[in-house]
C-alpha atoms as a PDB file:
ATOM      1  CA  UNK A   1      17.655  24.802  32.669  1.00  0.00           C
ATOM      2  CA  UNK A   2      15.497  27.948  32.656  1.00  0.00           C
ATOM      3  CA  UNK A   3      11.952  27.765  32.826  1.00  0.00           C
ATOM      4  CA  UNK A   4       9.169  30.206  31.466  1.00  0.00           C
ATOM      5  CA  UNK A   5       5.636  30.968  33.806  1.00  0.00           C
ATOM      6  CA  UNK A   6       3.508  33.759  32.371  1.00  0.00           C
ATOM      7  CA  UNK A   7       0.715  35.261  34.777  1.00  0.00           C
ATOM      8  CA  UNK A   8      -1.935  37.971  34.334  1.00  0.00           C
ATOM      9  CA  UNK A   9      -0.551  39.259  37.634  1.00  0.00           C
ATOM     10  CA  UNK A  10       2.422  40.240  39.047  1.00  0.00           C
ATOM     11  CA  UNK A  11       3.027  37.480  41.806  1.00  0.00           C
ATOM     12  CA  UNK A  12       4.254  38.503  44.947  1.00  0.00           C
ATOM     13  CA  UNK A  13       3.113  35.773  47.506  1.00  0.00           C
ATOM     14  CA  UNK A  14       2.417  32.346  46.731  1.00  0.00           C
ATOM     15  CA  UNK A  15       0.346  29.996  48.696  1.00  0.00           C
ATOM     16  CA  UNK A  16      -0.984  26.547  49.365  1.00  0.00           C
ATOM     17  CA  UNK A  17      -4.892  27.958  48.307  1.00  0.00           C
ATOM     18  CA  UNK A  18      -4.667  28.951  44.601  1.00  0.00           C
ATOM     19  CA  UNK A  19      -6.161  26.870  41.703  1.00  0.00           C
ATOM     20  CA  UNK A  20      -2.831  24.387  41.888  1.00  0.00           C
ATOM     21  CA  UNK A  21      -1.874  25.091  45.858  1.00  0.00           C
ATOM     22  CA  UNK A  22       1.370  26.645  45.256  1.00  0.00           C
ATOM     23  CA  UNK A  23       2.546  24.710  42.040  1.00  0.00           C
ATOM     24  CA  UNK A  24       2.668  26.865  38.958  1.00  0.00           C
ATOM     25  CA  UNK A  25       2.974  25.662  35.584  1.00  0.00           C
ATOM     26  CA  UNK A  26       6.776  26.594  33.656  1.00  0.00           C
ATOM     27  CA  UNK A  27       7.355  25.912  30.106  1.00  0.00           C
ATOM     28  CA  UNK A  28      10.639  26.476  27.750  1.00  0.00           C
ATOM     29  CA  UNK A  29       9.265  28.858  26.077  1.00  0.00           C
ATOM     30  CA  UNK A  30       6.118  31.821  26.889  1.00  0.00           C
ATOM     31  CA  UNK A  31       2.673  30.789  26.568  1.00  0.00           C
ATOM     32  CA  UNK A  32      -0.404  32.637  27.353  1.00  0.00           C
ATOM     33  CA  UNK A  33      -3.564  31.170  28.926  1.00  0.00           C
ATOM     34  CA  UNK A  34      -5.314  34.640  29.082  1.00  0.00           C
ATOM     35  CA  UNK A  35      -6.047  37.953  26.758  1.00  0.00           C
ATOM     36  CA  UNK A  36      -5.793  39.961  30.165  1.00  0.00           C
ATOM     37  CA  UNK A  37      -3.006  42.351  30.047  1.00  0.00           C
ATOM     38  CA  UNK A  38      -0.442  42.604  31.620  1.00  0.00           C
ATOM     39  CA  UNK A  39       1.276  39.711  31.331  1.00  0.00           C
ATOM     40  CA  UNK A  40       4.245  39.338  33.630  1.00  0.00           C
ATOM     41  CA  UNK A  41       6.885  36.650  32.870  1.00  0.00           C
ATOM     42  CA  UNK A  42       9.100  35.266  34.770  1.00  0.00           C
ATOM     43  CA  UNK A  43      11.745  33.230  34.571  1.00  0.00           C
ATOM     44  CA  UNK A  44      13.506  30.078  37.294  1.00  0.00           C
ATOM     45  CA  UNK A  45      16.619  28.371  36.792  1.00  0.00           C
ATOM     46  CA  UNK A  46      16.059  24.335  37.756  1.00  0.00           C
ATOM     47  CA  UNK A  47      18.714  21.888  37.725  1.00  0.00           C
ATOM     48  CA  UNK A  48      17.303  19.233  35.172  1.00  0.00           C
ATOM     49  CA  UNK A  49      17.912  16.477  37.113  1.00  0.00           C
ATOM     50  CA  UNK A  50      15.219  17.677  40.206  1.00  0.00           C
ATOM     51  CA  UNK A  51      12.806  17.464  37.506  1.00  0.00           C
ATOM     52  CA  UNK A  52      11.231  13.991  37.703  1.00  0.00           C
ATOM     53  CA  UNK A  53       8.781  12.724  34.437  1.00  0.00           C
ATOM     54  CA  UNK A  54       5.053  12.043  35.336  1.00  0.00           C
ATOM     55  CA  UNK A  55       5.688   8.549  33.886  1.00  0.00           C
ATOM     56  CA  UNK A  56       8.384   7.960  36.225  1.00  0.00           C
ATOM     57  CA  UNK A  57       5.678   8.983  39.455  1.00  0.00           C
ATOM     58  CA  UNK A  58       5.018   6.781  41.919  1.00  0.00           C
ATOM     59  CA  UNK A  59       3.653   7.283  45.598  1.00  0.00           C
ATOM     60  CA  UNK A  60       1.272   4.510  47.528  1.00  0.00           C
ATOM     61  CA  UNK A  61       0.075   6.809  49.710  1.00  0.00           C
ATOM     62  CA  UNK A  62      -1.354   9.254  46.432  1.00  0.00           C
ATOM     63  CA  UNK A  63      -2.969   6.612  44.498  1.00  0.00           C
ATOM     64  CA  UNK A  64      -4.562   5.742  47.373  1.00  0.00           C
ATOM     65  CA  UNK A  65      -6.046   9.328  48.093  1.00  0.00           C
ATOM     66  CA  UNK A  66      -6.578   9.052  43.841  1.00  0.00           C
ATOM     67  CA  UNK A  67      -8.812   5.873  44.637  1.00  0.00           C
ATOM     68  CA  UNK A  68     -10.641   7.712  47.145  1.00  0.00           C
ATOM     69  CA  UNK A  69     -11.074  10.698  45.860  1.00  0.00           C
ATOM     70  CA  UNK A  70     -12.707   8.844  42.436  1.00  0.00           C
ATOM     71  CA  UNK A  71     -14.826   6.483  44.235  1.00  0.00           C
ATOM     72  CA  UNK A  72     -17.986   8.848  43.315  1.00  0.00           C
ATOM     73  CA  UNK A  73     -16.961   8.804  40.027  1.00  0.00           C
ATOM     74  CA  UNK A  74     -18.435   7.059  36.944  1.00  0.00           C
ATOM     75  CA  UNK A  75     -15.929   5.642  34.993  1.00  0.00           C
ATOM     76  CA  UNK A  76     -15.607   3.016  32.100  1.00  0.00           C
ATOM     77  CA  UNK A  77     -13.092   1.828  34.004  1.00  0.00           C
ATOM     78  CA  UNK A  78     -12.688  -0.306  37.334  1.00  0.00           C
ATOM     79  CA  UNK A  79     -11.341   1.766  39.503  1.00  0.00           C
ATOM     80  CA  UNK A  80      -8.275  -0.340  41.443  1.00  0.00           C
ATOM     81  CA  UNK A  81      -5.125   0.269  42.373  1.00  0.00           C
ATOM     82  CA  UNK A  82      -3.440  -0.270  38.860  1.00  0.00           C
ATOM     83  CA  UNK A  83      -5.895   2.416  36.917  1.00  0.00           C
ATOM     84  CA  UNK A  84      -4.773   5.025  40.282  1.00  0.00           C
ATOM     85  CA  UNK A  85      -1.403   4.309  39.391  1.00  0.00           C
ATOM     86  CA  UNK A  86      -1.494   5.149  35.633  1.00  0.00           C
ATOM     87  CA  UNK A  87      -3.703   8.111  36.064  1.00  0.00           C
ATOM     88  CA  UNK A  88      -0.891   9.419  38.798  1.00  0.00           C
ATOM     89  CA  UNK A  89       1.960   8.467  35.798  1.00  0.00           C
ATOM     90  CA  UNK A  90      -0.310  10.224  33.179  1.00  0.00           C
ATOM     91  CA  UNK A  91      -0.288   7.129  30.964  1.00  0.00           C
ATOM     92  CA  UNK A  92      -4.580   7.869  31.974  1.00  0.00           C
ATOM     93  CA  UNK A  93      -6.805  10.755  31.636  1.00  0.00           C
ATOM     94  CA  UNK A  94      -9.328  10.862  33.683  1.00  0.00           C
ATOM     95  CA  UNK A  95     -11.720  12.481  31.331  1.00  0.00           C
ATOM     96  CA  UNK A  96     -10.962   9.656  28.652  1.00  0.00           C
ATOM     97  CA  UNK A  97     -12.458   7.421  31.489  1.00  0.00           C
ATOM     98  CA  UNK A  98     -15.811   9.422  31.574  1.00  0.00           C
ATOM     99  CA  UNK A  99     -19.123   7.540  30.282  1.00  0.00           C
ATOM    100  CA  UNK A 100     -19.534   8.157  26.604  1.00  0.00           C
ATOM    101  CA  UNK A 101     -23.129   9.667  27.594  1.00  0.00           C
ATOM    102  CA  UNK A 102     -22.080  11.822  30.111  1.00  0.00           C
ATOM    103  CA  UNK A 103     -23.115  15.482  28.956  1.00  0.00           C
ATOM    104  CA  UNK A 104     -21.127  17.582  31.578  1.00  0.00           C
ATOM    105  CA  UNK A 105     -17.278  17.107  31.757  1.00  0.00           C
ATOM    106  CA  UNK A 106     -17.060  19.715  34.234  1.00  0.00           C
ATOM    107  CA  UNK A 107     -16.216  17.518  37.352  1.00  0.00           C
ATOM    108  CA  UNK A 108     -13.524  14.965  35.114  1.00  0.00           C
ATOM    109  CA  UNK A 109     -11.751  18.140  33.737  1.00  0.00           C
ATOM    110  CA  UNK A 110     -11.254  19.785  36.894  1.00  0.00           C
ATOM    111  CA  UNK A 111     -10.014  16.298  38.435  1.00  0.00           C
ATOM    112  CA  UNK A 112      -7.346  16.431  35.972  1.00  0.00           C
ATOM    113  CA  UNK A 113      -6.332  19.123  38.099  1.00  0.00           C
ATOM    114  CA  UNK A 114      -6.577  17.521  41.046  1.00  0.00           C
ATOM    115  CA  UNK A 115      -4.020  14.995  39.443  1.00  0.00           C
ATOM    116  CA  UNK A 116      -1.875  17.805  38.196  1.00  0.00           C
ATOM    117  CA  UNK A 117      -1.604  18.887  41.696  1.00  0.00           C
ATOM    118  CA  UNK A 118      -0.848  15.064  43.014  1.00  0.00           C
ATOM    119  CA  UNK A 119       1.536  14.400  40.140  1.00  0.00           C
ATOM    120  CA  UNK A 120       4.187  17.109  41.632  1.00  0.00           C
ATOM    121  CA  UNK A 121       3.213  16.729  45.240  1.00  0.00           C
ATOM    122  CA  UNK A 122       4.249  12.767  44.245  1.00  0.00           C
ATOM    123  CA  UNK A 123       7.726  14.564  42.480  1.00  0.00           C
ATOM    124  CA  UNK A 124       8.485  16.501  45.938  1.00  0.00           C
ATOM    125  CA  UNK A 125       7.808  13.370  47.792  1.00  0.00           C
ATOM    126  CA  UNK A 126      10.291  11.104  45.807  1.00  0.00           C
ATOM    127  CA  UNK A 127      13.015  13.830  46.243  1.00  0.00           C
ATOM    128  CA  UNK A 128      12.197  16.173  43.359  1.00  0.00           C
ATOM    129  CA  UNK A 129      11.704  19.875  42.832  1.00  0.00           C
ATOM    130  CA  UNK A 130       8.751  19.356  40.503  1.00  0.00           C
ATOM    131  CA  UNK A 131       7.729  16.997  37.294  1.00  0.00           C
ATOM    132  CA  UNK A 132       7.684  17.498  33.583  1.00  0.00           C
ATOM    133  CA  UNK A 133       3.866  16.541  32.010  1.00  0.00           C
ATOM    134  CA  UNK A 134       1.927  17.277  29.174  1.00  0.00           C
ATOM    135  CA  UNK A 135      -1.131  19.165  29.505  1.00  0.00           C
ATOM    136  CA  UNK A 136      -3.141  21.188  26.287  1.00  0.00           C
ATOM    137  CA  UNK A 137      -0.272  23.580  25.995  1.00  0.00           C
ATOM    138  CA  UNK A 138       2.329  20.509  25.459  1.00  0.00           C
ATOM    139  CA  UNK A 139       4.889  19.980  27.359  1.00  0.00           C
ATOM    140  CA  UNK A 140       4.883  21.462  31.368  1.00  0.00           C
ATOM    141  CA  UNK A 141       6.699  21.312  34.517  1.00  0.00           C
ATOM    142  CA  UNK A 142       4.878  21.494  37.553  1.00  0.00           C
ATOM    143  CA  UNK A 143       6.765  22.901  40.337  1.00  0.00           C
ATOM    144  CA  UNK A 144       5.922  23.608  43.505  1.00  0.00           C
ATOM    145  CA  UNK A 145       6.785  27.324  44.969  1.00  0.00           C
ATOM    146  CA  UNK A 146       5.452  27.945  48.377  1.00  0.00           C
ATOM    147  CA  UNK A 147       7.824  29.984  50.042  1.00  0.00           C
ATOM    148  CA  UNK A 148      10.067  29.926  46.961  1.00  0.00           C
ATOM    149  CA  UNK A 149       8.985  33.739  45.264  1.00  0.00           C
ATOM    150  CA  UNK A 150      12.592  34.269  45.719  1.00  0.00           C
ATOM    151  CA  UNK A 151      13.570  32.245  42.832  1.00  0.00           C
ATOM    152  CA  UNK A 152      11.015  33.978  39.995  1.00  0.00           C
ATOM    153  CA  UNK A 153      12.928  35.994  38.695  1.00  0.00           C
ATOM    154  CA  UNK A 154      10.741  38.509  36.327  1.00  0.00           C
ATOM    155  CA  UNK A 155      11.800  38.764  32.717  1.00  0.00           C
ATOM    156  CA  UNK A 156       9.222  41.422  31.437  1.00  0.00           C
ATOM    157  CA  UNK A 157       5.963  43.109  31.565  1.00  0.00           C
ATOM    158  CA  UNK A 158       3.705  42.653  28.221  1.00  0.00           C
END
């Protein structure tokens, strides 16, 4: 199956530091996050059966870095080891578990990165190239591509 990442920049090295460590976000078809131009697009071919669904996740060892990692949260929600495990299969947001008077989202939103990032190291873990989610764009696939530049190949410049 081929996948579709746009970036505002051409990508040439990928790393374990950027906003996702190395995942990057594909799609079926373009979709822009920015205004900036360019836009470059590129395009990987991924066997659809490496591609694991966020429902389907499952890793002990993440939900209990999840529970950890939420422990200074406040959430309408007891945090245990079944809530971990359905924010790691998406079946939770995070920022639906937020107190209703809490002004600033700013710290749930960005942990819904932090489970982005958990959901496809959890893929790579169970034997997968990456995992197919949902995020405000619809439907995703979160792959992992440290040392794997290689495989982007780029479509066009916009």
């Amino acid at each position: 199956m081929q996948l579709i990442h746009t970036s505002p920049g051409k990508i040439e090295k990928i790393d374990e530091y950027g906003m996702f460590n190395d995942c990057l976000f594909f799609s079926l078809e373009p979709y822009y996050m920015t205004q900036a131009r360019p836009v470059y697009t590129y395009s990987i071919e991924i066997n659809e059966g490496k591609i694991i669904s966020v429902g389907d996740l499952y890793d002990e060892e993440i939900i209990s870095e999840i529970i950890e990692d939420l422990g200074e949260f406040a959430l309408t929600e007891e945090l245990d080891e079944s809530l971990a495990e359905k924010l790691l299969d998406g079946s939770k947001l995070i920022c639906d578990l937020a107190p209703h008077d809490t002004m600033d989202y700013t710290e749930y939103s960005e942990y819904e990165w932090e489970i982005q990032r958990k959901q496809a190291r959890a893929a790579v873990n169970m034997g997968y190239e990456g995992c197919q989610g949902t995020d405000e764009q619809g439907t995703v696939y979160i792959i992992p591509m440290f040392g794997r530049e290689s495989e982007l190949k780029l479509k066009s410049i916009d």
